[in-house]
C-alpha atoms as a PDB file:
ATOM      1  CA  UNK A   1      45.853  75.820  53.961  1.00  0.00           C
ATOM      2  CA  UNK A   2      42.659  74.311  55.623  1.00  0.00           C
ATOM      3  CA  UNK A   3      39.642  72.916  54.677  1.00  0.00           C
ATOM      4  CA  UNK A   4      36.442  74.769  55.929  1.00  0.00           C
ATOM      5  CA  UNK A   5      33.306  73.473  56.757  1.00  0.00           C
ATOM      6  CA  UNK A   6      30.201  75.097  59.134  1.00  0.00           C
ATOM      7  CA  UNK A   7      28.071  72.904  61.432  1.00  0.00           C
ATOM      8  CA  UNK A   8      26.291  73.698  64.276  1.00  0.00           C
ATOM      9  CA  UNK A   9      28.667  74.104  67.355  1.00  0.00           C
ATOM     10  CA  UNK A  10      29.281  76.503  70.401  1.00  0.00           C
ATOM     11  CA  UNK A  11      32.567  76.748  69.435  1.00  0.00           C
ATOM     12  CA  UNK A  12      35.627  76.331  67.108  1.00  0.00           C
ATOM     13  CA  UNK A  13      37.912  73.656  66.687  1.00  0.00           C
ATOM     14  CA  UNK A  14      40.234  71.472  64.625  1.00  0.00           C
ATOM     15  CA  UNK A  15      39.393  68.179  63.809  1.00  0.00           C
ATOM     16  CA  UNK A  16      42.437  67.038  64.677  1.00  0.00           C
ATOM     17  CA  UNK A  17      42.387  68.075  67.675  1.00  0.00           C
ATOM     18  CA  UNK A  18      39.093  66.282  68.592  1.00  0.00           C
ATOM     19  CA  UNK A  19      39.667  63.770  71.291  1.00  0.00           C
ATOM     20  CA  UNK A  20      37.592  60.618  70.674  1.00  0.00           C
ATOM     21  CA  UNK A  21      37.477  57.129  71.648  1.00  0.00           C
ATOM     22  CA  UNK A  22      39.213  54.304  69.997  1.00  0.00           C
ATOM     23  CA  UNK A  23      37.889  53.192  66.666  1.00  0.00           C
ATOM     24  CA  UNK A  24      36.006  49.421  67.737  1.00  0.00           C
ATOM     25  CA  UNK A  25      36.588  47.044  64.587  1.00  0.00           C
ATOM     26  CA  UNK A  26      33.203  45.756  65.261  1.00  0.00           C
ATOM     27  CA  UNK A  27      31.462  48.941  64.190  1.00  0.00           C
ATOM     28  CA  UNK A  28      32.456  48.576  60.814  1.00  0.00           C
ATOM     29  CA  UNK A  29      30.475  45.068  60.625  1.00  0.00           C
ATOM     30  CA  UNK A  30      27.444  46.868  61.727  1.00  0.00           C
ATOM     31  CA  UNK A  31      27.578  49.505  59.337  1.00  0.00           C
ATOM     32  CA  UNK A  32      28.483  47.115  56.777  1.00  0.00           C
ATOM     33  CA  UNK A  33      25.342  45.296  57.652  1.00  0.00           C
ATOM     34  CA  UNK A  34      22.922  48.193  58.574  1.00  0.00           C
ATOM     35  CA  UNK A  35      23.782  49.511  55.102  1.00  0.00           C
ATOM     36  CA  UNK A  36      23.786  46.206  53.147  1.00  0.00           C
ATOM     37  CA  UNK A  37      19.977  45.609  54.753  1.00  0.00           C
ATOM     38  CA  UNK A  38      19.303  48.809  53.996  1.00  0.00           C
ATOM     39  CA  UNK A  39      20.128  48.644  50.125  1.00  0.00           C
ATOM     40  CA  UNK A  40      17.691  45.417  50.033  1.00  0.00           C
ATOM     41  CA  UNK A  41      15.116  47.195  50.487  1.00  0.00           C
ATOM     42  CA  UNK A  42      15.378  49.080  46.936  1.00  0.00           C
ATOM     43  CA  UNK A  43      13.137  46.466  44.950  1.00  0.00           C
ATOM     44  CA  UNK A  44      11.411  48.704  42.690  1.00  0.00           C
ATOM     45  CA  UNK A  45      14.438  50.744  41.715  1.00  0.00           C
ATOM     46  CA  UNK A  46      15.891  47.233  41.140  1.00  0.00           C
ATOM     47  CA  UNK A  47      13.214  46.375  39.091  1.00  0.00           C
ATOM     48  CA  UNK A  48      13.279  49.385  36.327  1.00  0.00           C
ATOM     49  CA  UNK A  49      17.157  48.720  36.354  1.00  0.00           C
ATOM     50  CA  UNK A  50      16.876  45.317  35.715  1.00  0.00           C
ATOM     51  CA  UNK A  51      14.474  46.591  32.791  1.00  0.00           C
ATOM     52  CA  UNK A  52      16.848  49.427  31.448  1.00  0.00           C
ATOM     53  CA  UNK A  53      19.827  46.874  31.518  1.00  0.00           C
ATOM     54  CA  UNK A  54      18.082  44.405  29.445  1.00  0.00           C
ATOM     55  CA  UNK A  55      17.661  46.730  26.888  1.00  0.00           C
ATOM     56  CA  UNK A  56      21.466  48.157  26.965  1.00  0.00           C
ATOM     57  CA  UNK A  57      22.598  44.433  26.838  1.00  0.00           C
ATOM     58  CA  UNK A  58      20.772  43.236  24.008  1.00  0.00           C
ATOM     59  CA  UNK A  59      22.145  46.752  22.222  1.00  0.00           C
ATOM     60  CA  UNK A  60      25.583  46.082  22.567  1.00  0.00           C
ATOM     61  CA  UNK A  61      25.240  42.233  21.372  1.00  0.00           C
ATOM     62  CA  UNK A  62      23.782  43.303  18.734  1.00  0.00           C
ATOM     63  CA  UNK A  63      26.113  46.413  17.424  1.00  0.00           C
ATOM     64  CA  UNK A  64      29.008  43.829  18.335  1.00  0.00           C
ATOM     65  CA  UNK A  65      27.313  41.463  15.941  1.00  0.00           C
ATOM     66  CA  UNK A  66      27.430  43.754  13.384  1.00  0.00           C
ATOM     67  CA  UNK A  67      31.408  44.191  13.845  1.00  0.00           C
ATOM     68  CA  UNK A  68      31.448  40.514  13.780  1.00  0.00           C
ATOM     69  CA  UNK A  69      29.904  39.624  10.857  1.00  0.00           C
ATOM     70  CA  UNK A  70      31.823  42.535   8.696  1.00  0.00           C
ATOM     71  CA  UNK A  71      35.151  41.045   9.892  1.00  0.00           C
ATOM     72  CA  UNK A  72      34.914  37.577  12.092  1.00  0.00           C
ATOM     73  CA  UNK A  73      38.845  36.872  11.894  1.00  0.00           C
ATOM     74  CA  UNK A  74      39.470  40.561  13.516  1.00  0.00           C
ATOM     75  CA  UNK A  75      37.294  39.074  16.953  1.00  0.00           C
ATOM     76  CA  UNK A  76      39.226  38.652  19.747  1.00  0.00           C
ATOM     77  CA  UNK A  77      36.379  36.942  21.552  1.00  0.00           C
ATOM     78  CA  UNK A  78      33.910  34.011  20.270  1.00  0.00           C
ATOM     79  CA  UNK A  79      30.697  35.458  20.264  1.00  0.00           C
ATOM     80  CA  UNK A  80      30.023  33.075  23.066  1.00  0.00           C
ATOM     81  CA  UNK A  81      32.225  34.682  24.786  1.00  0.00           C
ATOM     82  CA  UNK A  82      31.334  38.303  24.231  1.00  0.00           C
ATOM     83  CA  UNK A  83      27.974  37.434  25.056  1.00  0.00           C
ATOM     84  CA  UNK A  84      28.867  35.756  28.627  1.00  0.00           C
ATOM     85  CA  UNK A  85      31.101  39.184  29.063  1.00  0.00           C
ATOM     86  CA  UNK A  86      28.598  41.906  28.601  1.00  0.00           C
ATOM     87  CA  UNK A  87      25.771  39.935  29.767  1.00  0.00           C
ATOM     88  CA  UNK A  88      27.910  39.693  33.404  1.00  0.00           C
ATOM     89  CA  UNK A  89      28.673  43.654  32.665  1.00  0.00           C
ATOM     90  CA  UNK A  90      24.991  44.249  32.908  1.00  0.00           C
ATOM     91  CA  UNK A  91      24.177  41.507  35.931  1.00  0.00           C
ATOM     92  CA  UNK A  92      27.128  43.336  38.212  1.00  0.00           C
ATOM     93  CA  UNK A  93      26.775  47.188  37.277  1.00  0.00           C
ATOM     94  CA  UNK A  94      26.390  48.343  40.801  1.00  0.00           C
ATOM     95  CA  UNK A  95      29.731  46.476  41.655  1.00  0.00           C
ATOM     96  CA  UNK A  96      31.988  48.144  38.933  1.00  0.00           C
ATOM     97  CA  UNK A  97      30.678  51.341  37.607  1.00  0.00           C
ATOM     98  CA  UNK A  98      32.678  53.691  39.333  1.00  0.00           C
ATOM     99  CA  UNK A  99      30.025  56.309  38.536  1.00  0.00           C
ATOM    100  CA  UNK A 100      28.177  55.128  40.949  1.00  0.00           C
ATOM    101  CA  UNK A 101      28.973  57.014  44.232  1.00  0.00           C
ATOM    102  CA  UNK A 102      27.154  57.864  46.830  1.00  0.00           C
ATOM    103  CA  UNK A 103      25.875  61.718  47.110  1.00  0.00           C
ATOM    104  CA  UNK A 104      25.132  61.464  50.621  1.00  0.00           C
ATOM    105  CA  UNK A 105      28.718  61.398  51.638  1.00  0.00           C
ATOM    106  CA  UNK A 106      29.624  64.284  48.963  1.00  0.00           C
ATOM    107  CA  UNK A 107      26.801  66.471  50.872  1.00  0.00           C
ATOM    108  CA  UNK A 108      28.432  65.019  54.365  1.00  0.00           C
ATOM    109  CA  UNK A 109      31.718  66.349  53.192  1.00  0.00           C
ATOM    110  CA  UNK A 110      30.608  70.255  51.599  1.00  0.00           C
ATOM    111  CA  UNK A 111      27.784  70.474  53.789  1.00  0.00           C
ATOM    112  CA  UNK A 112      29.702  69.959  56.962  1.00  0.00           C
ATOM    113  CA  UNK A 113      28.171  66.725  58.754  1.00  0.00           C
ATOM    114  CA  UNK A 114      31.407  65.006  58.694  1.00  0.00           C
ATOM    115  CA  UNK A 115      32.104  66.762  61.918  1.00  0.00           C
ATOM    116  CA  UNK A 116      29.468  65.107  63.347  1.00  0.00           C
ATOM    117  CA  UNK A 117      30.939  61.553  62.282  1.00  0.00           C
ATOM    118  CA  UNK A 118      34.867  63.057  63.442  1.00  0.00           C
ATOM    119  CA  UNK A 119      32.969  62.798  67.090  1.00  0.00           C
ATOM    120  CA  UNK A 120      31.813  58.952  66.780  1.00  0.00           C
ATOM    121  CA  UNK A 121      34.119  56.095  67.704  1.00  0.00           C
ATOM    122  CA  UNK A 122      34.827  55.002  64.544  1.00  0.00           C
ATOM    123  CA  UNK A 123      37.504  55.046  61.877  1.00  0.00           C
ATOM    124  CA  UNK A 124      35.813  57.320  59.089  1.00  0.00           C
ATOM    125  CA  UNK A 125      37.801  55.857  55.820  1.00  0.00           C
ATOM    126  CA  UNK A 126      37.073  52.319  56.923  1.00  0.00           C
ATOM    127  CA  UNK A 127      33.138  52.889  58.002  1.00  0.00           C
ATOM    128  CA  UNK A 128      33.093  54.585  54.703  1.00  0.00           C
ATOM    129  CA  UNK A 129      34.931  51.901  52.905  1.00  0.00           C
ATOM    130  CA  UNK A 130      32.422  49.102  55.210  1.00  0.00           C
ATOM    131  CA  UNK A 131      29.501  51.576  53.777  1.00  0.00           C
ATOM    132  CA  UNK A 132      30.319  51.862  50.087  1.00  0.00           C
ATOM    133  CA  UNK A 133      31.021  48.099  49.599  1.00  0.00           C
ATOM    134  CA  UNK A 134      27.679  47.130  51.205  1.00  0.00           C
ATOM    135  CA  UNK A 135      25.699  49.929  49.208  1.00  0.00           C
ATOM    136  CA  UNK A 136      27.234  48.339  45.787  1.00  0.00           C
ATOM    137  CA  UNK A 137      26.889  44.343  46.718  1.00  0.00           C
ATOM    138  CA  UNK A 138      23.770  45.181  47.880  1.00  0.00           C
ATOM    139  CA  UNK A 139      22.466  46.566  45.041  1.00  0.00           C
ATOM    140  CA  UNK A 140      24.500  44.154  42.312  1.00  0.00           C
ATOM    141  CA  UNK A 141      22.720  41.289  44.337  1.00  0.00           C
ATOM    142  CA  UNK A 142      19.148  42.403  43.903  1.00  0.00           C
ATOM    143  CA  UNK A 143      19.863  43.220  39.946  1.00  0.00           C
ATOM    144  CA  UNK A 144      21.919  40.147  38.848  1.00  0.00           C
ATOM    145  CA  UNK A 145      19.590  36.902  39.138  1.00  0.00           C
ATOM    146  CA  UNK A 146      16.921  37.832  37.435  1.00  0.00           C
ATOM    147  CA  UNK A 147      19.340  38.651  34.414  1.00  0.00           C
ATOM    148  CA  UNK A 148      21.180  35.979  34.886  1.00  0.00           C
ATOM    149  CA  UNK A 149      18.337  33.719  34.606  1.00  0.00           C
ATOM    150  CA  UNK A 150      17.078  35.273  31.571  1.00  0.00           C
ATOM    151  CA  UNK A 151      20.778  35.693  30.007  1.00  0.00           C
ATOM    152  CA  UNK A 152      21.254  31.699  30.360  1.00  0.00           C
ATOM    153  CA  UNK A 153      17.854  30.225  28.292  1.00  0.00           C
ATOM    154  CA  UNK A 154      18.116  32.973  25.127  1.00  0.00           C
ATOM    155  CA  UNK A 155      19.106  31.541  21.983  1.00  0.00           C
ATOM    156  CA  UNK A 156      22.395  31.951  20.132  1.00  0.00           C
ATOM    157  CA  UNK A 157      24.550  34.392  19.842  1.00  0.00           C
ATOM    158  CA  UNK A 158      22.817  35.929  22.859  1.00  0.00           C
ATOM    159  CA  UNK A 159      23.203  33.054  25.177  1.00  0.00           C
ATOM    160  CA  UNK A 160      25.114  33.732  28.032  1.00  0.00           C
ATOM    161  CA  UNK A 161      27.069  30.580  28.876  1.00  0.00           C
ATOM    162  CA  UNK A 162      28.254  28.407  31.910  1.00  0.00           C
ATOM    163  CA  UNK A 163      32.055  28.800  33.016  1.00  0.00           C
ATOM    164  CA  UNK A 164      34.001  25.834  31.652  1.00  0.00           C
ATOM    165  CA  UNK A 165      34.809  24.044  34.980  1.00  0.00           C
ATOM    166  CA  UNK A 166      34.323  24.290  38.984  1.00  0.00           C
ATOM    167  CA  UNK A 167      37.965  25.957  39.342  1.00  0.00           C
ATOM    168  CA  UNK A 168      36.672  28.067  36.183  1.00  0.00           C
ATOM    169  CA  UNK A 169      33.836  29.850  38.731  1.00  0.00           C
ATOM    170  CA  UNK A 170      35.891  29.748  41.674  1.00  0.00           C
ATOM    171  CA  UNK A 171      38.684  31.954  39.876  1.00  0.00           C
ATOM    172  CA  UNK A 172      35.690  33.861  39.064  1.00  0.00           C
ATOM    173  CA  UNK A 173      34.168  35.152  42.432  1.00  0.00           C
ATOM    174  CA  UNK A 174      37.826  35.573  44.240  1.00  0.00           C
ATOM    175  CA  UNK A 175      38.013  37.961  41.190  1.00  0.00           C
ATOM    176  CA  UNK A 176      35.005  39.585  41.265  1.00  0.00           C
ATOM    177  CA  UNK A 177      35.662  40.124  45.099  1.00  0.00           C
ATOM    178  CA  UNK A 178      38.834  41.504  44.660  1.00  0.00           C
ATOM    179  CA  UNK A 179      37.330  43.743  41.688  1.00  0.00           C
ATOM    180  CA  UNK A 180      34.869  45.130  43.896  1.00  0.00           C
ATOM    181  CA  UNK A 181      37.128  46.215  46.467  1.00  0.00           C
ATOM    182  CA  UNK A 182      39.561  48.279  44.059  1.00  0.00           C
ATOM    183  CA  UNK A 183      36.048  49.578  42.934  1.00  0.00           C
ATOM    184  CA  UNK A 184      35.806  50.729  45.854  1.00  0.00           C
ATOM    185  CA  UNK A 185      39.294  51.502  46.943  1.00  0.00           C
ATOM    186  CA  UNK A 186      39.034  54.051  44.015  1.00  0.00           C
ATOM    187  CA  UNK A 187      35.994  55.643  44.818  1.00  0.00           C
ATOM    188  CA  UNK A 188      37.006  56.267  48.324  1.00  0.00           C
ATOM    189  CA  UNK A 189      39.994  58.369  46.947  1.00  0.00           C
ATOM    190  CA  UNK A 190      37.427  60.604  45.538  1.00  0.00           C
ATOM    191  CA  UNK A 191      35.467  60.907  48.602  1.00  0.00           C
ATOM    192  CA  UNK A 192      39.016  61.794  50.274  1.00  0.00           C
ATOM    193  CA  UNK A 193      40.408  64.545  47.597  1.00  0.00           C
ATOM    194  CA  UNK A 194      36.930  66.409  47.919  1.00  0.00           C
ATOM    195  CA  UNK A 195      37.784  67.524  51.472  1.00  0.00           C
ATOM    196  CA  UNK A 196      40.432  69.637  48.958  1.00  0.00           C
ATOM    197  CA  UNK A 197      38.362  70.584  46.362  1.00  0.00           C
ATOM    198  CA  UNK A 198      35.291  73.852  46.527  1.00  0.00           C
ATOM    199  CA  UNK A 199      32.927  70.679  44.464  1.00  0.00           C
ATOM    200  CA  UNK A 200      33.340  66.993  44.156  1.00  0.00           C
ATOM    201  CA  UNK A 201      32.044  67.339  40.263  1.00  0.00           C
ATOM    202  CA  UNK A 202      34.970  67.079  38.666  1.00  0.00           C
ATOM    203  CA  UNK A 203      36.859  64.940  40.198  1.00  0.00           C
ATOM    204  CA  UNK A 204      33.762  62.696  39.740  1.00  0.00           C
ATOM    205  CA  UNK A 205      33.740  62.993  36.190  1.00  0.00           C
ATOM    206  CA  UNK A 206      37.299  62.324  35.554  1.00  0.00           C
ATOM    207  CA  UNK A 207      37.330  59.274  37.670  1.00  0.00           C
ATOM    208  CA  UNK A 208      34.271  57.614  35.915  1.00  0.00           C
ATOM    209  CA  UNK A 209      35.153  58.459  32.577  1.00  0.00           C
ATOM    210  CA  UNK A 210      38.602  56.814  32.802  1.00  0.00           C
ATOM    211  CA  UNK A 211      37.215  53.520  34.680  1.00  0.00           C
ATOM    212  CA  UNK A 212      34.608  53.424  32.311  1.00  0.00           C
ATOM    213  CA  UNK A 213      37.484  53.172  29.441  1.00  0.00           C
ATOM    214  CA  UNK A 214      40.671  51.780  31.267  1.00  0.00           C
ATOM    215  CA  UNK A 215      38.468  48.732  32.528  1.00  0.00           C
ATOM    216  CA  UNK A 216      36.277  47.555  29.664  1.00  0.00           C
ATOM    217  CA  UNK A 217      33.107  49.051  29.853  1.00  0.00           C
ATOM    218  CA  UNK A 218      32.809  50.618  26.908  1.00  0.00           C
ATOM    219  CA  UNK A 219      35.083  48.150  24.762  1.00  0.00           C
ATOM    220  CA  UNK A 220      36.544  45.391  25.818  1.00  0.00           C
ATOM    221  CA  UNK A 221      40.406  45.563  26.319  1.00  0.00           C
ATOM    222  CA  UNK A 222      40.910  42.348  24.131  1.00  0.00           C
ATOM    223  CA  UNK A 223      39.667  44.477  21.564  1.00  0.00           C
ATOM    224  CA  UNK A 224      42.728  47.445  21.921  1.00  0.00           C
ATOM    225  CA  UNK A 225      45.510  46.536  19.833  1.00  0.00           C
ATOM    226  CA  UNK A 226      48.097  44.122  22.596  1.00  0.00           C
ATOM    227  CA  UNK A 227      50.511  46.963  22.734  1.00  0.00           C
ATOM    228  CA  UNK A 228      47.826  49.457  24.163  1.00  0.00           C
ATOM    229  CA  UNK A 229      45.987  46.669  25.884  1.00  0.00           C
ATOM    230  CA  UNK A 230      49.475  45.656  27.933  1.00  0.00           C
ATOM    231  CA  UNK A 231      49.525  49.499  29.243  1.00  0.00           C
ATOM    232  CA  UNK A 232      45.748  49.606  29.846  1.00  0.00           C
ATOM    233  CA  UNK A 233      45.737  46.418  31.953  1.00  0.00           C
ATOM    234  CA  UNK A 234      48.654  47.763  34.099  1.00  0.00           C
ATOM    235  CA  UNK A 235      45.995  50.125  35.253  1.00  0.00           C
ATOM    236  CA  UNK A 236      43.907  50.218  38.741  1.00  0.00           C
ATOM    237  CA  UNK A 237      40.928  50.508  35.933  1.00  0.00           C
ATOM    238  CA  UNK A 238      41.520  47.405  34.823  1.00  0.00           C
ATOM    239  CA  UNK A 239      41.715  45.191  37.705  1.00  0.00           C
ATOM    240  CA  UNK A 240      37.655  45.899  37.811  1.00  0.00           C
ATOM    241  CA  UNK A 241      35.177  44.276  36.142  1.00  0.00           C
ATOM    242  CA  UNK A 242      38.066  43.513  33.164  1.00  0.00           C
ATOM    243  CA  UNK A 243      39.246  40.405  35.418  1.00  0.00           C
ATOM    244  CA  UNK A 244      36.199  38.609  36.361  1.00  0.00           C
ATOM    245  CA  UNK A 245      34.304  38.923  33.477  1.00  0.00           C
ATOM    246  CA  UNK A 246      37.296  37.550  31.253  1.00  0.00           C
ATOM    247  CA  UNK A 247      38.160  34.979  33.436  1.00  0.00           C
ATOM    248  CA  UNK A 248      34.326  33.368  33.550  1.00  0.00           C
ATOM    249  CA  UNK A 249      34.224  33.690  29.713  1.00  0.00           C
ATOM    250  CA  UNK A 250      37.589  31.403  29.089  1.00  0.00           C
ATOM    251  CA  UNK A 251      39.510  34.585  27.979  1.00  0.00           C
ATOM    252  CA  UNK A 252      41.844  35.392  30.879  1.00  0.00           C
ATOM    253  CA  UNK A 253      43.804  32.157  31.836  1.00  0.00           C
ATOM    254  CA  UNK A 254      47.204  30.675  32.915  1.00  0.00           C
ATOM    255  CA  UNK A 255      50.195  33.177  33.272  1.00  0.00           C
ATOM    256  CA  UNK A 256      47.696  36.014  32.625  1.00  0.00           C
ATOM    257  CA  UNK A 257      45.258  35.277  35.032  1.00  0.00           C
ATOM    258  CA  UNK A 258      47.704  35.082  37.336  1.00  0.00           C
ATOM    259  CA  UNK A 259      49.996  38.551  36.568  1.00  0.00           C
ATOM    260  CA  UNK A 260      45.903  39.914  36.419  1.00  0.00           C
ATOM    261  CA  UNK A 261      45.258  38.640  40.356  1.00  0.00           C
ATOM    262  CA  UNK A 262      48.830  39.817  41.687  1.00  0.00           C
ATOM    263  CA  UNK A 263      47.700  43.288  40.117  1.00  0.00           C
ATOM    264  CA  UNK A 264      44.487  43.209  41.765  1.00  0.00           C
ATOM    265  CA  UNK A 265      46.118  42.469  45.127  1.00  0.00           C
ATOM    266  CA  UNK A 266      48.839  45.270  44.444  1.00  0.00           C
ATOM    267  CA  UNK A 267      46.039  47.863  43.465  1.00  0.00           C
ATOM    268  CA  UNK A 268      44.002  47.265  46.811  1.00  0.00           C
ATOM    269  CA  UNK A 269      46.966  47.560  49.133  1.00  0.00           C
ATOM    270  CA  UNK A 270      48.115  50.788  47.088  1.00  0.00           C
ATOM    271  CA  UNK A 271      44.939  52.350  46.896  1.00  0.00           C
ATOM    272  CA  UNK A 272      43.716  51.565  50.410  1.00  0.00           C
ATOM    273  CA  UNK A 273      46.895  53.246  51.633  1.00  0.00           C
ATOM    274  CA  UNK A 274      46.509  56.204  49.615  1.00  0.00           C
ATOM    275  CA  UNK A 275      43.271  56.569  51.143  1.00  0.00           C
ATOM    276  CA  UNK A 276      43.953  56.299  54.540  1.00  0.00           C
ATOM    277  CA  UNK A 277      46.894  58.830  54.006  1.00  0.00           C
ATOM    278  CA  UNK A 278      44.513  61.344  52.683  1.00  0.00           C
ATOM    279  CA  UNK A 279      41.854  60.691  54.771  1.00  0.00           C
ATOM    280  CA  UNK A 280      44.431  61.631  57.821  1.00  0.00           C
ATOM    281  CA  UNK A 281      45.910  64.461  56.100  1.00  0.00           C
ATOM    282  CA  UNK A 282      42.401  66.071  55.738  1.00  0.00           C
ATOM    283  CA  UNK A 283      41.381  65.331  59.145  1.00  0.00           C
ATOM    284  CA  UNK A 284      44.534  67.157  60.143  1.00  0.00           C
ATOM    285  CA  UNK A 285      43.498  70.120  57.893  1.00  0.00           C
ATOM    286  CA  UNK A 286      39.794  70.080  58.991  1.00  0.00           C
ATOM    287  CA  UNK A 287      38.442  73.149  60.666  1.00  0.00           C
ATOM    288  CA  UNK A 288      34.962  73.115  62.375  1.00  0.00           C
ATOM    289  CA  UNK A 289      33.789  76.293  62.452  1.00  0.00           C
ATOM    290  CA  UNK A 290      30.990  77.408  65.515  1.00  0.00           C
ATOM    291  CA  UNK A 291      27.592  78.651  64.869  1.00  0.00           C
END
């Protein structure tokens, strides 16, 4: 069975049959950067989300507050803690949500342009891989100081709060680099399985609805009772934003944090290899037809 798209072309042909050039390394970099330079120049949409994530933070301190002050001993987290957490949540949206894909490369797929891209000298999962992780660090950049700024001089309980120690913040950004690239590891599956599917919307949906909940967006996962949290963390979900942000707030440490960076390392290998095998296997089933 092959997948069908129509472009513009004198004649017909299968994409695996297209001879091109070999793939240079260095044209990832530039698409990495073209696209990262690209995504600076969003300030205004930066702005208003800034805006809109100020208000969703301050909501969720405050319902957890409520929690907390019904039952304090049930809390997981100190409140300093949970702050720091869901404060970081908003900073670094664009790096985790895996909601956030890009549309373009949906249309590129269904309409047909990726035929255009099959002809370029370039590896398409890894300039799309280059492309998506610039689009998102772009982005999280321009969002997270100014509410990082703010989050740090608000008064108690809605202070966010400095990591404990130098190796503290270290352990931090290796994580939160390693949690943006099974981010992204994951949304590039997507991008491969709709070369299979007739519309990329459900796939889309049930890929952000279970990172929202497997990697604590929505609650959490100290708050899951430990025998559903110890299957939940075994996740790819989980070795998102549920790393980083634990680690910098003093929740994630020792053995844990450990067992938590091996499975971030494992997921990224895994995932990167599933995508590459399914970005091959629908360049092999590719058909361009002419028009």
């Amino acid at each position: 069975m092959r997948f069908e798209v129509a472009v513009m072309r004198f004649s017909d042909f299968s994409a695996a049959d297209v001879t091109r050039p070999h793939p240079n390394p260095q044209n990832n970099l530039a698409f990495f950067r073209l696209r990262f330079l690209t995504g600076l120049q969003y300030r205004a949409a930066a702005l208003a989300g800034v805006a809109t994530q100020f208000a969703w933070g301050f909501m969720e301190i405050k319902v957890f507050l409520a929690f907390h002050r019904t039952n304090p001993a049930a809390f997981p987290m100190t409140l300093g803690q949970l702050s720091s957490y869901l404060w970081l949540q908003q900073a670094f949206l664009a790096f985790f949500m895996a909601w956030l894909m890009e549309g373009e490369l949906f249309d590129c797929i269904g309409g047909g342009g990726v035929a255009y891209e099959l002809c370029r000298p370039i590896n398409l999962y890894d300039m799309w891989f280059a492309r998506s992780a610039a689009t998102r660090l772009s982005a999280g950049l321009l969002r997270c100081f100014p509410i990082l700024i703010v989050a740090a001089f608000l008064p108690e309980p809605y202070r966010m709060h400095a990591p404990a120690d130098p190796v503290t913040a270290l352990l931090f950004l290796l994580t939160m680099v390693l949690g943006l690239l099974v981010t992204v590891a994951v949304c590039m599956i997507v991008y491969m399985l709709t070369f299979f599917t007739i519309s990329p919307l459900g796939l889309r949906l049930l890929f952000s609805m279970a990172a929202e909940f497997f990697q604590g967006a929505v609650i959490p996962l100290p708050f899951f009772p430990r025998p559903i949290q110890a299957v939940m963390e075994l996740s790819p979900f989980a070795a998102m934003q549920n790393v980083p942000l634990r680690v910098y707030s003093g929740n994630l440490a020792g053995h844990a944090l450990l067992r938590a960076v091996a499975l971030q390392l494992f997921w990224i290998f895994a995932l990167v290899m599933l995508g590459k095998w399914l970005n091959a296997l629908a360049i092999k089933k590719t058909t361009v037809q002419g028009g």
